[in-house]
Protein backbone atom coordinates (compact mmCIF):
# COMPACT_ATOMS: atom_id res chain seq x y z
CA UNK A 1 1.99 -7.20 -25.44
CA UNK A 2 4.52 -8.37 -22.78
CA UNK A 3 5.16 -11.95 -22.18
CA UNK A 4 6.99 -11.75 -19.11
CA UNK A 5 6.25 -13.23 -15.73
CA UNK A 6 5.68 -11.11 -13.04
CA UNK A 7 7.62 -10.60 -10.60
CA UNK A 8 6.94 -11.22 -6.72
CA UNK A 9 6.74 -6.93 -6.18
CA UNK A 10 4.91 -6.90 -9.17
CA UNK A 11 2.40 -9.28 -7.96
CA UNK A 12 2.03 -7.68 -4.78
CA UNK A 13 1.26 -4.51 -6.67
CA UNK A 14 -1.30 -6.59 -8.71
CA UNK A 15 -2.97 -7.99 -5.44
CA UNK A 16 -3.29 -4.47 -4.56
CA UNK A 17 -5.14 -3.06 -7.05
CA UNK A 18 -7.88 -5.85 -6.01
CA UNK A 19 -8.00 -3.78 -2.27
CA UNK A 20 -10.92 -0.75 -2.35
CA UNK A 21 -9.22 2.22 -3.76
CA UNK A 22 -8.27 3.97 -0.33
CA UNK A 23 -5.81 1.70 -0.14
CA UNK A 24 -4.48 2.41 -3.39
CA UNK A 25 -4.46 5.95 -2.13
CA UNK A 26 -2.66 5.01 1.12
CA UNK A 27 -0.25 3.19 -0.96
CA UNK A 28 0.64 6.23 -2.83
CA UNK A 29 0.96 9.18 -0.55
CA UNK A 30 3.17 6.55 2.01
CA UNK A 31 5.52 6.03 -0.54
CA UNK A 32 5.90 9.66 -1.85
CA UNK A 33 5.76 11.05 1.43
CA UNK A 34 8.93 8.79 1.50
CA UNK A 35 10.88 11.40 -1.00
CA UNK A 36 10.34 13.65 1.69
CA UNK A 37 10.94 12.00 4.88
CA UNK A 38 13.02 8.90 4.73
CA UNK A 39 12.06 7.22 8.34
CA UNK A 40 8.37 6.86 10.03
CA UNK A 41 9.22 9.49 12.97
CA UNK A 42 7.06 12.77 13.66
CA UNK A 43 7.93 14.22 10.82
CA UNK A 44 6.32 11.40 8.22
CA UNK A 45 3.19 11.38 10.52
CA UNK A 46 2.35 15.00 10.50
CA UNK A 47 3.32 14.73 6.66
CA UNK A 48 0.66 11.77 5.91
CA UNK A 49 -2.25 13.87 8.49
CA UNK A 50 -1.57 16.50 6.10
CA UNK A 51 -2.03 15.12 2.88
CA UNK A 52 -3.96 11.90 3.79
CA UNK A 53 -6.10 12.32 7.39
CA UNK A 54 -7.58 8.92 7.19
CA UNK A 55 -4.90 7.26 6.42
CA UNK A 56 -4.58 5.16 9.68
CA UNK A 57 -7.92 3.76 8.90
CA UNK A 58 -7.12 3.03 5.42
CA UNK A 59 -3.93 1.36 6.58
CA UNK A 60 -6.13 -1.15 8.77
CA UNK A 61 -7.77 -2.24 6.19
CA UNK A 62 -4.95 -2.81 3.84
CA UNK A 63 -3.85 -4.48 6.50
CA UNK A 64 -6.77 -6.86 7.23
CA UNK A 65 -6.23 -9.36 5.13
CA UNK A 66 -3.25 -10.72 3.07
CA UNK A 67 -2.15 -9.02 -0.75
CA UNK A 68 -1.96 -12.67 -2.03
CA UNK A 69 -2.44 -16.48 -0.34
CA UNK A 70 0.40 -18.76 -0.96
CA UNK A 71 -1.94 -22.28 -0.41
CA UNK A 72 -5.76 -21.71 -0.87
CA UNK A 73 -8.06 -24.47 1.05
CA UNK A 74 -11.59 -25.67 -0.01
């Protein structure tokens, strides 16, 4: 059992899993497609078509709404 805090990227990654799974997905084949191809340029686009086609649409709506609110309002 771990008694630790999380940590900010930790919590982001904990807000994530609460996103539908493409995002998830998204998440993943960005950031290995990153061992390949360090920048976003041609190269990392035709790399995600190939391995992820929707993933434009899947980054919208990761995208939608924040990973975590810093003040909630009632």
């Amino acid at each position: 059992m771990c008694d630790e805090e999380p940590t900010p990227a930790n919590e982001k990654y904990l807000e994530l899993a609460k996103k539908p799974s493409q995002c998830l997905e998204y998440t993943l084949v960005h950031e290995l497609t990153h061992l390949v191809e360090r920048h976003h340029n041609d190269r990392f686009i035709s790399l995600m078509n190939r391995h992820l086609p929707n993933w434009r649409q899947y980054r919208q709506v990761l995208n939608s709404e924040p990973l975590a609110h810093d003040t909630w309002t009632y």
